[in-house]
C-alpha atoms as a PDB file:
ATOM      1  CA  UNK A   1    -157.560 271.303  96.546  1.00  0.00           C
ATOM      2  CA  UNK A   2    -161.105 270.593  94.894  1.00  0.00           C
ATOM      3  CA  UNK A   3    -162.104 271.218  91.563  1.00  0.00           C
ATOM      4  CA  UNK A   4    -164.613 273.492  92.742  1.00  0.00           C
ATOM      5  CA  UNK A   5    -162.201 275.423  94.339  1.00  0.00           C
ATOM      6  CA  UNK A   6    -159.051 276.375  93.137  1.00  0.00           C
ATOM      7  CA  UNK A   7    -156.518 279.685  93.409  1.00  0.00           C
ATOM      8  CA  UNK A   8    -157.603 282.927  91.933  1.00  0.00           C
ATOM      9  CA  UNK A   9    -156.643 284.454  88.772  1.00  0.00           C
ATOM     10  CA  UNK A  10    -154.359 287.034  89.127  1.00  0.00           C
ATOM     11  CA  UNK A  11    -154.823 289.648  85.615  1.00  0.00           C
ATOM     12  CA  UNK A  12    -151.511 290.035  83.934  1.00  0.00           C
ATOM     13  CA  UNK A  13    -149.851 293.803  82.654  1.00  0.00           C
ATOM     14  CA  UNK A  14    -149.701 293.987  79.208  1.00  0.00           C
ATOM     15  CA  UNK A  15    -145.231 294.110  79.945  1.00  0.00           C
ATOM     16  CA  UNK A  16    -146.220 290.480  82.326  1.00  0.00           C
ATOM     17  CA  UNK A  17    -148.051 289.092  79.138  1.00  0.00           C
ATOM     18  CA  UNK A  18    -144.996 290.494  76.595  1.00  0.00           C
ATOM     19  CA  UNK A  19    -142.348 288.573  78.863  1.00  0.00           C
ATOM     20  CA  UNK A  20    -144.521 285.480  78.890  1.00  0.00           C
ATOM     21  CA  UNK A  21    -145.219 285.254  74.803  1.00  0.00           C
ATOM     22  CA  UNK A  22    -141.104 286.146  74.221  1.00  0.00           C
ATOM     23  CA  UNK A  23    -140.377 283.350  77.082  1.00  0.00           C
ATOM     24  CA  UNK A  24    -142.643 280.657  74.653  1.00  0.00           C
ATOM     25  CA  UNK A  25    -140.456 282.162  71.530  1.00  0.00           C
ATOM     26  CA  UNK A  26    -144.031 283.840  70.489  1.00  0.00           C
ATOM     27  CA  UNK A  27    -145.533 280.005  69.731  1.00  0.00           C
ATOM     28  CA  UNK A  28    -148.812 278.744  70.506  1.00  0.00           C
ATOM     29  CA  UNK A  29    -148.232 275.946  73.166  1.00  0.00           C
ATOM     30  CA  UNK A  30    -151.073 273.983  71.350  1.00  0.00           C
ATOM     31  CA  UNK A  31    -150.457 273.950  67.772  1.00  0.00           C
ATOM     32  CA  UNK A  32    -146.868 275.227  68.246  1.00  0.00           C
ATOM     33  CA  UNK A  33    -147.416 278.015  65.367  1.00  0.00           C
ATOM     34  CA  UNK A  34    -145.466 280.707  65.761  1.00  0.00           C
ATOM     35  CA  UNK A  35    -147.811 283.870  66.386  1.00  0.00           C
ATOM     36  CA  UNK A  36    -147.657 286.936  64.338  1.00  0.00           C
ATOM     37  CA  UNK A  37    -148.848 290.415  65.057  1.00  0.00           C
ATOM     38  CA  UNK A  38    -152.533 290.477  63.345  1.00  0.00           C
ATOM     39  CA  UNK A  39    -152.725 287.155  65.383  1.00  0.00           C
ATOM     40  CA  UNK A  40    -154.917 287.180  68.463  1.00  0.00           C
ATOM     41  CA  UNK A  41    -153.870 284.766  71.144  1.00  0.00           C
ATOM     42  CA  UNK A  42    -154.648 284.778  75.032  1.00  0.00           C
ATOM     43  CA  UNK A  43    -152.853 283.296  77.434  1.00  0.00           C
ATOM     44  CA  UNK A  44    -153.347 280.120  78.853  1.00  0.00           C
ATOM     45  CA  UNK A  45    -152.729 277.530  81.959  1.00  0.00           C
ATOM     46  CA  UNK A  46    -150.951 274.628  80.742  1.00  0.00           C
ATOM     47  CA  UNK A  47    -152.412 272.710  83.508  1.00  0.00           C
ATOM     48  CA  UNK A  48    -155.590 273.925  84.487  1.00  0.00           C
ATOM     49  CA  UNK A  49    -156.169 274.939  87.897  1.00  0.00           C
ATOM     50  CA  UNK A  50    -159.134 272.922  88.190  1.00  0.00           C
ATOM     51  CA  UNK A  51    -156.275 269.964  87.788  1.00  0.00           C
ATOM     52  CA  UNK A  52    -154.230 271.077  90.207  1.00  0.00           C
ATOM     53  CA  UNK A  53    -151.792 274.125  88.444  1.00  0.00           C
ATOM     54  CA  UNK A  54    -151.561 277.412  89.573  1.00  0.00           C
ATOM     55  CA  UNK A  55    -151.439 280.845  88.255  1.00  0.00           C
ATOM     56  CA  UNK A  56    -147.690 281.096  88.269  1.00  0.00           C
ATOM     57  CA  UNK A  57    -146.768 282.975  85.413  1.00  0.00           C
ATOM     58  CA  UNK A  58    -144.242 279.268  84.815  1.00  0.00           C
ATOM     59  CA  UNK A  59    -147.783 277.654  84.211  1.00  0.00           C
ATOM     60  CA  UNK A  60    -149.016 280.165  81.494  1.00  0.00           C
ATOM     61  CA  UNK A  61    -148.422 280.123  77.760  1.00  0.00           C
ATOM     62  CA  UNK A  62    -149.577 281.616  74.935  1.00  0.00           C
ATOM     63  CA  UNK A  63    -152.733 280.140  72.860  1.00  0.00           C
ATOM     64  CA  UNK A  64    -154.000 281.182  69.516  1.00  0.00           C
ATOM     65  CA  UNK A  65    -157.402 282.009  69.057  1.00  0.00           C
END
């Protein structure tokens, strides 16, 4: 697969993000800081599909802002 072409993003439900951020024990998978509810956070591939990961939801995590 080339950088320049990778597989699409597929947009999460608000439930597919909740199951993801309780699956990571609501931690950032950067910093590791556990995420509270004024925090804003995304989520994010842990290997980028321009390296090769996919959009599995096993390759997201969340990331604060």
């Amino acid at each position: 697969m080339s950088a320049f072409k990778h597989e699409p993003r597929r947009v999460r439900t608000a439930r597919e993000r909740a199951i993801i951020f309780a699956d990571h024990g609501g931690c950032c998978h950067v910093c590791k800081r556990k995420l509270g509810p004024a925090d804003r956070w995304d989520l994010e591939h842990k290997i980028a599909l321009e390296n090769g990961g996919t959009d599995d939801d096993e390759n997201l995590a969340p990331c604060c802002d």
